[in-house]
PDB file of N, CA and C in Angstrom:
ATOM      1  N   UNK A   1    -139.588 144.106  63.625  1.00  0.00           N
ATOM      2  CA  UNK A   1    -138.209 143.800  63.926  1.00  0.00           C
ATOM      3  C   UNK A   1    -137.331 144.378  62.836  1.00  0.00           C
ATOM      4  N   UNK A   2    -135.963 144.724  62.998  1.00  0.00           N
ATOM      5  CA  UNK A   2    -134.978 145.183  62.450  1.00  0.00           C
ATOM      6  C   UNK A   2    -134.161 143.881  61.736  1.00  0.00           C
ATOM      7  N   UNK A   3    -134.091 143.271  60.475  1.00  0.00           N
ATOM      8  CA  UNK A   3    -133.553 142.113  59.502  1.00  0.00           C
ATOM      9  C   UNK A   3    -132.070 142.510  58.985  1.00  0.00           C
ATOM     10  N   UNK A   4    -131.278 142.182  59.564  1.00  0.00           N
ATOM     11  CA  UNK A   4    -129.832 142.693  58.747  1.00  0.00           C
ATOM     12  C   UNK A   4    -129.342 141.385  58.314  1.00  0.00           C
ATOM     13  N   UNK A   5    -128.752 141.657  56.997  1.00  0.00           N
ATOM     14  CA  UNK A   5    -127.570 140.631  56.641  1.00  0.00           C
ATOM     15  C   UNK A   5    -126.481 141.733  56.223  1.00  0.00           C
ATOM     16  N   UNK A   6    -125.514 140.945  56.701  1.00  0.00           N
ATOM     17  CA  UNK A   6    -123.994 141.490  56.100  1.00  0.00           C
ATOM     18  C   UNK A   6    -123.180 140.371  55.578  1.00  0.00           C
ATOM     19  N   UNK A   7    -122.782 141.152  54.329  1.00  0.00           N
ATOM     20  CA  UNK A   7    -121.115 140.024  54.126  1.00  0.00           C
ATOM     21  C   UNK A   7    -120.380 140.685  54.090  1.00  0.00           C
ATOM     22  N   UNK A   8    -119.245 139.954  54.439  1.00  0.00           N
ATOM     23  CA  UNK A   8    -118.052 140.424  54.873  1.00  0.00           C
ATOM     24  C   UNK A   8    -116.875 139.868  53.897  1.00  0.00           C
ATOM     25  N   UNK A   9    -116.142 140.187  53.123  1.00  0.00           N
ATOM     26  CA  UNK A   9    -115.199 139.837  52.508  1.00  0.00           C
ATOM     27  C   UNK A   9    -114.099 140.112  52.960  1.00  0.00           C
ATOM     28  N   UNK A  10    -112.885 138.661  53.791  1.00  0.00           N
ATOM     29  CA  UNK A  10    -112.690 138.914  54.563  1.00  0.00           C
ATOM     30  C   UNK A  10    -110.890 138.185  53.601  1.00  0.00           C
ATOM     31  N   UNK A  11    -110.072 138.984  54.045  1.00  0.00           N
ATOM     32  CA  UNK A  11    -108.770 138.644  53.285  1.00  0.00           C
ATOM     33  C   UNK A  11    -108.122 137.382  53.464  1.00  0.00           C
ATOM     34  N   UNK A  12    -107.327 137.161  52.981  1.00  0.00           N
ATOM     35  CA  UNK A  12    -107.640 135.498  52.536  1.00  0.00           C
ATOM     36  C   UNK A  12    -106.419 134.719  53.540  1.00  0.00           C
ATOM     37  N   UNK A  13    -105.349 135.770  54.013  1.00  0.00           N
ATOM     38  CA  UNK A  13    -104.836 135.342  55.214  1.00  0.00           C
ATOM     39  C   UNK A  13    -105.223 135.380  56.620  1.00  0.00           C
ATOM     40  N   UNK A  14    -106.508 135.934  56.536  1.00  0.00           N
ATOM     41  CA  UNK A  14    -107.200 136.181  57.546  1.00  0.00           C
ATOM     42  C   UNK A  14    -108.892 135.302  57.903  1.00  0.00           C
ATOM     43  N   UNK A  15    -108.983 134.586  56.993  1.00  0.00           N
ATOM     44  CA  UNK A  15    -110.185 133.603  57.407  1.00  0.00           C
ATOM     45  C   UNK A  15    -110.057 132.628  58.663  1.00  0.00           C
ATOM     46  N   UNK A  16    -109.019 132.532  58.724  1.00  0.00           N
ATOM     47  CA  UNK A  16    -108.976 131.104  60.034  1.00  0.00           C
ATOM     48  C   UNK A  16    -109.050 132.240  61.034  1.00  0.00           C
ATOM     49  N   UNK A  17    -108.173 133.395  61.204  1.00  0.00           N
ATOM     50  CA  UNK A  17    -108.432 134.049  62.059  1.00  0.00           C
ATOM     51  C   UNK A  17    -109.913 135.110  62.712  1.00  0.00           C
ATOM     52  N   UNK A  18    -110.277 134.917  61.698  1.00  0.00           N
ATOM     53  CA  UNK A  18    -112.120 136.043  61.633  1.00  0.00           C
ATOM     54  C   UNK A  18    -112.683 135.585  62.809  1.00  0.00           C
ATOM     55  N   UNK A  19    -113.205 134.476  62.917  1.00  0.00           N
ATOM     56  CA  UNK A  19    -114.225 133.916  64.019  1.00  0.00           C
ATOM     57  C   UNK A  19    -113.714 134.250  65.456  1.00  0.00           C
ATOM     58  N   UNK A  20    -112.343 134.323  65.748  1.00  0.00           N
ATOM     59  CA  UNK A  20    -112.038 134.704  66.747  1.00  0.00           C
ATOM     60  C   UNK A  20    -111.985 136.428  67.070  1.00  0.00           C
ATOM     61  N   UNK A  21    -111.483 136.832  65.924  1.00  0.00           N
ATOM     62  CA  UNK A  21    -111.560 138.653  66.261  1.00  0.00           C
ATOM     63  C   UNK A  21    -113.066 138.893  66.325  1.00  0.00           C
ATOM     64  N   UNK A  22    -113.972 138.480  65.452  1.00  0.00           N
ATOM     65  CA  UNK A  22    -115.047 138.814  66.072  1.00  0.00           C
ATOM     66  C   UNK A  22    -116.085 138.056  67.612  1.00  0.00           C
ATOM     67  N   UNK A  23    -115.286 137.028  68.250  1.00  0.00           N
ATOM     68  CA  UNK A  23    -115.614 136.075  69.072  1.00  0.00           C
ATOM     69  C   UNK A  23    -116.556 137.711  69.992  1.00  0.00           C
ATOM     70  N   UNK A  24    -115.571 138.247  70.868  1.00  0.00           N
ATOM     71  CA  UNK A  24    -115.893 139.353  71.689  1.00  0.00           C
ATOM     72  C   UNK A  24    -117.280 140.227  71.392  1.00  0.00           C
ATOM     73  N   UNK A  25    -117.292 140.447  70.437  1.00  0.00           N
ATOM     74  CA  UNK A  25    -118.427 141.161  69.564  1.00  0.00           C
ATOM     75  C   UNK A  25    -119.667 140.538  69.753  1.00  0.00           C
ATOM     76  N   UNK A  26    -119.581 139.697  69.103  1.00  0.00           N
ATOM     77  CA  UNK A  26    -120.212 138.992  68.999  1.00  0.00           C
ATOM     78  C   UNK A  26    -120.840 137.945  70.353  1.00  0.00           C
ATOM     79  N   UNK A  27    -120.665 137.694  71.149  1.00  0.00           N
ATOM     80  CA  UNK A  27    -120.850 137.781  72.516  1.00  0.00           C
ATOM     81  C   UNK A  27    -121.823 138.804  73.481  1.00  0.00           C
ATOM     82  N   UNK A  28    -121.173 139.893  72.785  1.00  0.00           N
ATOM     83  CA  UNK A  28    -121.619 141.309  73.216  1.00  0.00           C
ATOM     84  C   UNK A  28    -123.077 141.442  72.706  1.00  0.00           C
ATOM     85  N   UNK A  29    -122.867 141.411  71.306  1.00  0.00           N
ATOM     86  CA  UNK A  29    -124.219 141.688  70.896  1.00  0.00           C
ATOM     87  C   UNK A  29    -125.167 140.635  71.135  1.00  0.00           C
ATOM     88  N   UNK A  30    -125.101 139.322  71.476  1.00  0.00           N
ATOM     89  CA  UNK A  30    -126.235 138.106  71.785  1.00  0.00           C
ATOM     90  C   UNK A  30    -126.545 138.832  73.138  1.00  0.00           C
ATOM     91  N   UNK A  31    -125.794 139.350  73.590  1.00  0.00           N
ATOM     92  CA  UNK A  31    -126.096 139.201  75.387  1.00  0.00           C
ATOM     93  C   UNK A  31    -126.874 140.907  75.545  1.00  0.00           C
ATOM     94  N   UNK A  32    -127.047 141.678  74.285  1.00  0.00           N
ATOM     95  CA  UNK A  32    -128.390 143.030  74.266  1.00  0.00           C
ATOM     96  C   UNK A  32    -129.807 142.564  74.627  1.00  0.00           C
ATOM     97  N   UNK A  33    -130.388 143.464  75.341  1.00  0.00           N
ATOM     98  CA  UNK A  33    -131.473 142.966  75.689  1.00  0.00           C
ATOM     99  C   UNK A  33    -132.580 143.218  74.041  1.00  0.00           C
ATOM    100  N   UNK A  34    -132.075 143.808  73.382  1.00  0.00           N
ATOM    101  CA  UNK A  34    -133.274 143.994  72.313  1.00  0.00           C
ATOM    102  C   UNK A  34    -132.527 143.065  71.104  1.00  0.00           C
ATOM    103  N   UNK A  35    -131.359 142.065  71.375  1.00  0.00           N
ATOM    104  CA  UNK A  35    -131.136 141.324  69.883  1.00  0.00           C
ATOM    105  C   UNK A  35    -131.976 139.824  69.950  1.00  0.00           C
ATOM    106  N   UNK A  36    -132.306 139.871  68.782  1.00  0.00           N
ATOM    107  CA  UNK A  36    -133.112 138.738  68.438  1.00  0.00           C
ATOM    108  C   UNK A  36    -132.269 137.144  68.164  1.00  0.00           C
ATOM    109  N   UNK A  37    -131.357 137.738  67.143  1.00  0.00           N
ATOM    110  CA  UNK A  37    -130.281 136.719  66.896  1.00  0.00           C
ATOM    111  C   UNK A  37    -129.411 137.458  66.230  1.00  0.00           C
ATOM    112  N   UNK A  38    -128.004 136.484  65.956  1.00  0.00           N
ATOM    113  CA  UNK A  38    -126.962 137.295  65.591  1.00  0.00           C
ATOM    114  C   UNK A  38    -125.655 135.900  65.495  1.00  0.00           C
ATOM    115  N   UNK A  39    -126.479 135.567  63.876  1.00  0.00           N
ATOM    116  CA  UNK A  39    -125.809 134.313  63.594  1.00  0.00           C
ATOM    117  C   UNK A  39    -124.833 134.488  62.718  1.00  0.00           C
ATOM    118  N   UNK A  40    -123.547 133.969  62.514  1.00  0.00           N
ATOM    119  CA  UNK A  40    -122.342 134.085  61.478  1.00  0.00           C
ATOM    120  C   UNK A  40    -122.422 132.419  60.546  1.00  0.00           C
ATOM    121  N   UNK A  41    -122.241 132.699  59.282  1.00  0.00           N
ATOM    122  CA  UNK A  41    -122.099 131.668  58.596  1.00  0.00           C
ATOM    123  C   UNK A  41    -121.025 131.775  57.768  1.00  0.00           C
ATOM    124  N   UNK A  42    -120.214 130.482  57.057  1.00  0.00           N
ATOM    125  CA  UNK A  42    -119.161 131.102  55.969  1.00  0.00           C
ATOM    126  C   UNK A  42    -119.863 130.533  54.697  1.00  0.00           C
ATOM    127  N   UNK A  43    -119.471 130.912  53.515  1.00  0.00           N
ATOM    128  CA  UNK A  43    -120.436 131.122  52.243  1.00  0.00           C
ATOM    129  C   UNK A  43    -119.582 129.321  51.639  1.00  0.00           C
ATOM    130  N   UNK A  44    -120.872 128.641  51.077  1.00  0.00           N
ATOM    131  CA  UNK A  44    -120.149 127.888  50.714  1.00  0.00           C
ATOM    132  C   UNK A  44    -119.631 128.233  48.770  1.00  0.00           C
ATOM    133  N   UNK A  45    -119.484 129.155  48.447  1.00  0.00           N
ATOM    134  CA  UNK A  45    -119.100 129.124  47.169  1.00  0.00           C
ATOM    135  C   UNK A  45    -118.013 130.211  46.909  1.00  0.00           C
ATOM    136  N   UNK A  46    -117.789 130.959  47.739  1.00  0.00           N
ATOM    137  CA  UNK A  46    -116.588 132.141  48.544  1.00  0.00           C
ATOM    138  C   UNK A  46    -115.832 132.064  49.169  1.00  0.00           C
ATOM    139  N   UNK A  47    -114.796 131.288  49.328  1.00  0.00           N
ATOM    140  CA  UNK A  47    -113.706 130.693  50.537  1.00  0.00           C
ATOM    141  C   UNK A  47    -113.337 132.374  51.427  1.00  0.00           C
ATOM    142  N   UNK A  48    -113.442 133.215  50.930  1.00  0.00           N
ATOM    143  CA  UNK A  48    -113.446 134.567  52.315  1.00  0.00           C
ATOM    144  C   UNK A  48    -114.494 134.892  52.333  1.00  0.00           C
ATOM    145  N   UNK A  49    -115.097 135.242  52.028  1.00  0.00           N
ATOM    146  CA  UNK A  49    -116.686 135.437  52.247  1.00  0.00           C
ATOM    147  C   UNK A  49    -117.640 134.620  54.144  1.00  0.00           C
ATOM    148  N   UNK A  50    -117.546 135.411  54.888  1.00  0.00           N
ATOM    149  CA  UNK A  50    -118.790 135.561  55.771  1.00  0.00           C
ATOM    150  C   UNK A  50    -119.638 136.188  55.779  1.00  0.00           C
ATOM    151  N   UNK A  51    -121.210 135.780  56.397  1.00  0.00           N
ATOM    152  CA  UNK A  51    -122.140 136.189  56.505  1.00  0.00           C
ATOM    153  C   UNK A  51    -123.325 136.115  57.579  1.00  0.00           C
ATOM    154  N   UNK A  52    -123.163 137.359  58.263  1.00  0.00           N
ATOM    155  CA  UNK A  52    -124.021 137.777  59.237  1.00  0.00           C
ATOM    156  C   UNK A  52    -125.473 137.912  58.872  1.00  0.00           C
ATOM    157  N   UNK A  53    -126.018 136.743  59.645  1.00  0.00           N
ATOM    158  CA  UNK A  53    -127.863 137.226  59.417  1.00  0.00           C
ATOM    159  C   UNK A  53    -127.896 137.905  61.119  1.00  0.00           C
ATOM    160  N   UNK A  54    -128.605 138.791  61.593  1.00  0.00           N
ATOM    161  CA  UNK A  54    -128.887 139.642  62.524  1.00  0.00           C
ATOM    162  C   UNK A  54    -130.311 140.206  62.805  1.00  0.00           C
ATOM    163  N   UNK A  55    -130.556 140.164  63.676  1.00  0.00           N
ATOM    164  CA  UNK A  55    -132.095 140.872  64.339  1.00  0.00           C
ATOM    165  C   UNK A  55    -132.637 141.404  65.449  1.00  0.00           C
ATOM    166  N   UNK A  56    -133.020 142.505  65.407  1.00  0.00           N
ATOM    167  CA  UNK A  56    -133.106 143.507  66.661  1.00  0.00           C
ATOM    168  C   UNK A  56    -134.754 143.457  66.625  1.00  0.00           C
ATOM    169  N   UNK A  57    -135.155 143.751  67.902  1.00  0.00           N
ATOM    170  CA  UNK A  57    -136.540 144.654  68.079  1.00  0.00           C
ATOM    171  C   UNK A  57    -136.101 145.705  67.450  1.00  0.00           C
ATOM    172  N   UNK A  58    -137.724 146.334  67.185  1.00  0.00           N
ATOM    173  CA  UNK A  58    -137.295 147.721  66.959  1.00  0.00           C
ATOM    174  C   UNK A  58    -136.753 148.963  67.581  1.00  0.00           C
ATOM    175  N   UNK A  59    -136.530 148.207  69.043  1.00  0.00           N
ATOM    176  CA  UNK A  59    -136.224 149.359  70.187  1.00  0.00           C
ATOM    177  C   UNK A  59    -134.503 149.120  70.405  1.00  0.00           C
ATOM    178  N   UNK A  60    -134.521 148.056  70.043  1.00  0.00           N
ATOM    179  CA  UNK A  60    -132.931 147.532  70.463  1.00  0.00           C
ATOM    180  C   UNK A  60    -131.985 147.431  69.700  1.00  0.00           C
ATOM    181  N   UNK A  61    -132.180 147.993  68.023  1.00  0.00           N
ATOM    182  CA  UNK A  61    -131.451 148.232  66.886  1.00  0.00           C
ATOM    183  C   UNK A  61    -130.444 149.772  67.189  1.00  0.00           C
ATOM    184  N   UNK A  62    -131.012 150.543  67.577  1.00  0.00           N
ATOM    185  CA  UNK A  62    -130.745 152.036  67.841  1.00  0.00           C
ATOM    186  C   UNK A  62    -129.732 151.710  69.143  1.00  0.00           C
ATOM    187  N   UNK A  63    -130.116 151.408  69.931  1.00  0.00           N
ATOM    188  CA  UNK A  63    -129.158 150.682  71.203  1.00  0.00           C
ATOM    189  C   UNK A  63    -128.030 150.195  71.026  1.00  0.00           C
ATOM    190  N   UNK A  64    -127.795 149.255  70.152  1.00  0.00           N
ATOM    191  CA  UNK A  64    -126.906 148.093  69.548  1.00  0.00           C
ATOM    192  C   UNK A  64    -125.853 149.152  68.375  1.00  0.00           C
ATOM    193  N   UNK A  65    -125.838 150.022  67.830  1.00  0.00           N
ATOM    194  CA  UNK A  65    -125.451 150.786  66.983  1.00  0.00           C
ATOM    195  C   UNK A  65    -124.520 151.646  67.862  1.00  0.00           C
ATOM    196  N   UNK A  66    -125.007 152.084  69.013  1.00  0.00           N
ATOM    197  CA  UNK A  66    -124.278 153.295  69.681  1.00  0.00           C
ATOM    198  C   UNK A  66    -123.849 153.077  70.741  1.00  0.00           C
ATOM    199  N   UNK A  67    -123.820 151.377  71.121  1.00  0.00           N
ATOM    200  CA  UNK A  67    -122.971 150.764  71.374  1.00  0.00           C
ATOM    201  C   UNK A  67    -121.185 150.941  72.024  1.00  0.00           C
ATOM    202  N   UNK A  68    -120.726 151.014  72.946  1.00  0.00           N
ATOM    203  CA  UNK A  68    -119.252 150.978  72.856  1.00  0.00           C
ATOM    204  C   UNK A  68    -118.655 149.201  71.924  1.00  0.00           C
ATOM    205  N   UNK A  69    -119.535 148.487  72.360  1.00  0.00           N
ATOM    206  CA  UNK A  69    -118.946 147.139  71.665  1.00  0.00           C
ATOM    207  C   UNK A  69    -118.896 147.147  69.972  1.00  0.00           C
ATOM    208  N   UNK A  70    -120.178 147.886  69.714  1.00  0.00           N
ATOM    209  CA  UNK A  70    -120.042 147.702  68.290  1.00  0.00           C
ATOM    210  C   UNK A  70    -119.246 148.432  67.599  1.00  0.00           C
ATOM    211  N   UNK A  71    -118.477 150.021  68.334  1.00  0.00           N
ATOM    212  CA  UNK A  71    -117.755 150.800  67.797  1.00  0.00           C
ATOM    213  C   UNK A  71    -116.647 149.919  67.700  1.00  0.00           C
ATOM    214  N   UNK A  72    -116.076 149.337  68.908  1.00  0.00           N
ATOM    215  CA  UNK A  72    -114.706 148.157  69.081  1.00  0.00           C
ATOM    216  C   UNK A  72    -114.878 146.672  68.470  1.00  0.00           C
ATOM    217  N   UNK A  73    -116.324 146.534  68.109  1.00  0.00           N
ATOM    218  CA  UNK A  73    -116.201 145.399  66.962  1.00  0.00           C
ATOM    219  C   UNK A  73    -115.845 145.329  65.363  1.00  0.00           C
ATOM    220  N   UNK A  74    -116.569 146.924  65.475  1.00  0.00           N
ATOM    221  CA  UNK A  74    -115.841 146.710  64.001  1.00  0.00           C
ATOM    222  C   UNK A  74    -114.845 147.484  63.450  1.00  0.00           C
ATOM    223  N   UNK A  75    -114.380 148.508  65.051  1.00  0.00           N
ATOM    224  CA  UNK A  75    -112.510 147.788  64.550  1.00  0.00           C
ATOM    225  C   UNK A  75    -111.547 146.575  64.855  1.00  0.00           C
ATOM    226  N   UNK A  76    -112.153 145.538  65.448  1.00  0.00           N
ATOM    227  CA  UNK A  76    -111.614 144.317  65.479  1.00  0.00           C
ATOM    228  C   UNK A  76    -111.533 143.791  63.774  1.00  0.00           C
ATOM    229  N   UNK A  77    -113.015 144.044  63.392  1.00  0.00           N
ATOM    230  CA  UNK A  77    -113.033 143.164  61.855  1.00  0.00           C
ATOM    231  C   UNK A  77    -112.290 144.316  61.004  1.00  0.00           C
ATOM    232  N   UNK A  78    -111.603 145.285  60.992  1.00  0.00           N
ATOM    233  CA  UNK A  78    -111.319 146.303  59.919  1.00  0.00           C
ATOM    234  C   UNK A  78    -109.925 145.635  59.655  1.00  0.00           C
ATOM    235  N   UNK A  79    -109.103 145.279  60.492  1.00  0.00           N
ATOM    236  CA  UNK A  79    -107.551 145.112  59.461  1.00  0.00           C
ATOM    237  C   UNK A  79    -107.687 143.092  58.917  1.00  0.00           C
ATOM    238  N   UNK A  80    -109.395 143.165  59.317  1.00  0.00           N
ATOM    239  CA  UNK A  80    -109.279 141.654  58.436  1.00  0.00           C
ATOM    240  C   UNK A  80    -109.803 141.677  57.024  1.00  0.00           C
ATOM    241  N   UNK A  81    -110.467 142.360  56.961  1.00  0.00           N
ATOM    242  CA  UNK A  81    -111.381 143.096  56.060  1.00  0.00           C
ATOM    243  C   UNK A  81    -110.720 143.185  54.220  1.00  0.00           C
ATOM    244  N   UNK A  82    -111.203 143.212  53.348  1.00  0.00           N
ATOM    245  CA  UNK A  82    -110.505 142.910  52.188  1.00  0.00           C
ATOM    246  C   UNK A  82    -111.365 144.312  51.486  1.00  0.00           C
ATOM    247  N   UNK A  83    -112.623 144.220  51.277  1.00  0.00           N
ATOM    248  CA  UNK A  83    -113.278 145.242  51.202  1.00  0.00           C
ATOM    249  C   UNK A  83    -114.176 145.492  52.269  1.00  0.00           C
ATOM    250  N   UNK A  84    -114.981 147.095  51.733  1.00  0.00           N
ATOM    251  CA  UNK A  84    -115.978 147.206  52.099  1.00  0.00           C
ATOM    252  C   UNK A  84    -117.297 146.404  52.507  1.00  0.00           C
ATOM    253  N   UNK A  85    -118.133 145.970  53.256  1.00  0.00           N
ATOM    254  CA  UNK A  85    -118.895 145.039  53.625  1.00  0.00           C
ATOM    255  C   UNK A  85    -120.404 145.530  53.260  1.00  0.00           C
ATOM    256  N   UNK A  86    -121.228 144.521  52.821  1.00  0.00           N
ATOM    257  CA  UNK A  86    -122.259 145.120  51.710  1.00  0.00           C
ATOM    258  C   UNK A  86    -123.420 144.615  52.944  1.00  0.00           C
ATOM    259  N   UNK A  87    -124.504 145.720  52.918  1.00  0.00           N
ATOM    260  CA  UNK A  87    -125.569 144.927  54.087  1.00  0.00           C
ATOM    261  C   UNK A  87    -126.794 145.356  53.362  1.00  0.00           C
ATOM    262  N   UNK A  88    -127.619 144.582  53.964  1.00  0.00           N
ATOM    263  CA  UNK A  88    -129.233 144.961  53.854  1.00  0.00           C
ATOM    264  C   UNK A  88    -129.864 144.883  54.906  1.00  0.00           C
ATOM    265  N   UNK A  89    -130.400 145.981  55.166  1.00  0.00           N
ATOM    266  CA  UNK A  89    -131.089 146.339  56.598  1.00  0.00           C
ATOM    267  C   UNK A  89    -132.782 146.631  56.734  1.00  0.00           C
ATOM    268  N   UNK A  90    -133.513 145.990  56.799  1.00  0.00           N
ATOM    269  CA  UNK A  90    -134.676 146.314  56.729  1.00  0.00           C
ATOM    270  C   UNK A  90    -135.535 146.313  57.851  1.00  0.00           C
ATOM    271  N   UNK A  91    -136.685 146.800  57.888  1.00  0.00           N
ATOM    272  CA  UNK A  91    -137.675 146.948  59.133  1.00  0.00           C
ATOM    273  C   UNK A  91    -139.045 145.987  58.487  1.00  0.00           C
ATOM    274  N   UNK A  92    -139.152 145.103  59.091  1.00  0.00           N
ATOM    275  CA  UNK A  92    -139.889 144.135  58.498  1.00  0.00           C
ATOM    276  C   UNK A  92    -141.145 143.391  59.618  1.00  0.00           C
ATOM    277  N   UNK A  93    -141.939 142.998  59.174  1.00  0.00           N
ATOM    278  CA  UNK A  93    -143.416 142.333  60.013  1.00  0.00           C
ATOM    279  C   UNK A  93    -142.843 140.976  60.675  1.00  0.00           C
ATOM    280  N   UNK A  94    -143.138 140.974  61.844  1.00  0.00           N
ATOM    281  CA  UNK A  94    -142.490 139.779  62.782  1.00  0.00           C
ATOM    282  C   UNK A  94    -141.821 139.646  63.956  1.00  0.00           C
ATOM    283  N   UNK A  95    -141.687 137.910  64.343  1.00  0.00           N
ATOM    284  CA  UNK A  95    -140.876 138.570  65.794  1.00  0.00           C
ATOM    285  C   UNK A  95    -139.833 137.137  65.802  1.00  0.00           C
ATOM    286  N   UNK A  96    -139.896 136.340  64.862  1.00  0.00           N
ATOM    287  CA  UNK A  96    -138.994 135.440  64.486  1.00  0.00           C
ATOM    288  C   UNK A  96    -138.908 134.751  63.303  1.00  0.00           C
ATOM    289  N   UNK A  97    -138.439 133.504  62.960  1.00  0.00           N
ATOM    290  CA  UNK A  97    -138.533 132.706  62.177  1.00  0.00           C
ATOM    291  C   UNK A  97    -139.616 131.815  61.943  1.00  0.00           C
ATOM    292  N   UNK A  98    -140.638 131.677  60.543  1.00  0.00           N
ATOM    293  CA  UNK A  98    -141.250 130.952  60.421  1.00  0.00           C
ATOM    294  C   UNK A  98    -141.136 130.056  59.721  1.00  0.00           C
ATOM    295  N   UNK A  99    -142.076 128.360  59.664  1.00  0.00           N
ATOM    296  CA  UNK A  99    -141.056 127.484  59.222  1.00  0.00           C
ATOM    297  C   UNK A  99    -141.784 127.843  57.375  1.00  0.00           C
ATOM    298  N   UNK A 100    -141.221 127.039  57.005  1.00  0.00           N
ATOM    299  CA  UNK A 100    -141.252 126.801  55.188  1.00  0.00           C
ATOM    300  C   UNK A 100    -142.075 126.135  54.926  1.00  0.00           C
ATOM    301  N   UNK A 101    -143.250 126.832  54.266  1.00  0.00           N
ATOM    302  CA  UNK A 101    -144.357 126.110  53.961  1.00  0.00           C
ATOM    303  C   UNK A 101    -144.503 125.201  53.019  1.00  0.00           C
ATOM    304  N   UNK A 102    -143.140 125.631  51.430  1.00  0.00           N
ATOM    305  CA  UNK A 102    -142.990 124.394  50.801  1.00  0.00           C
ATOM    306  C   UNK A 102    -142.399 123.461  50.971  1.00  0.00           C
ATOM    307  N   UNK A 103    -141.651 123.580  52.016  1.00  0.00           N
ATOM    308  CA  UNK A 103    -140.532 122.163  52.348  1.00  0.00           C
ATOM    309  C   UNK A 103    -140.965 121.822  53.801  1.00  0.00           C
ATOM    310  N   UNK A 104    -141.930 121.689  53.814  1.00  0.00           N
ATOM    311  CA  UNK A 104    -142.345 120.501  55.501  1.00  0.00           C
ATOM    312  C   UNK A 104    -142.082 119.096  55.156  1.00  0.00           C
ATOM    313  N   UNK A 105    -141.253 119.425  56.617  1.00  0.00           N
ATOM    314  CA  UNK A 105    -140.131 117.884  56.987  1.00  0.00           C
ATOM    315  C   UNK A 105    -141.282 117.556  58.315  1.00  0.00           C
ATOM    316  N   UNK A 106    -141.950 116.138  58.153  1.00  0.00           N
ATOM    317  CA  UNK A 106    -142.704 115.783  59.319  1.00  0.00           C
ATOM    318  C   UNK A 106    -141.864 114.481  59.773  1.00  0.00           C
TER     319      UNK A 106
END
């Protein structure tokens, strides 16, 4: 599978508004047949700061990129945008989430 995180540093008159410019997008991309997940969180120690965890098959990453939605998603997020958005993208062993072997909650 394809592992992305992104953050997004997102300008500071523009946080209440983020979740909605990317609402569409984001929609778009859950509903690819090759995305795994494609969760948004806000940082708790960054009041602009969001962060995208994301996951493709490996067939459905390449798909999702060339996209018409993703070209028009992320000019939805560009005039919210404060900077550049920092990601890590990796190709990694798996096909979901496994649980935490030091913290089992029974």
């Amino acid at each position: 599978m394809i592992f992305i995180v992104v953050k997004y540093d997102v300008k500071p008159e523009s946080v209440e508004a983020f979740p909605e410019a990317v609402r569409t997008f984001t929609e778009a991309v859950r509903a690819e047949p090759g995305n795994l997940w494609f969760e948004w969180s806000k940082s708790l120690d960054k009041d602009n700061e969001f962060v995208l965890i994301e996951a493709f098959t490996d067939e459905g990453a390449e798909p999702h990129v060339k996209s018409d939605h993703f070209a028009a998603g992320l000019e939805a997020m560009r005039p919210h945008l404060a900077s550049t958005p920092k990601i890590i993208s990796r190709k990694i062993d798996g096909e979901g989430w496994d649980e935490m072997g030091e913290l089992k909650v029974d």
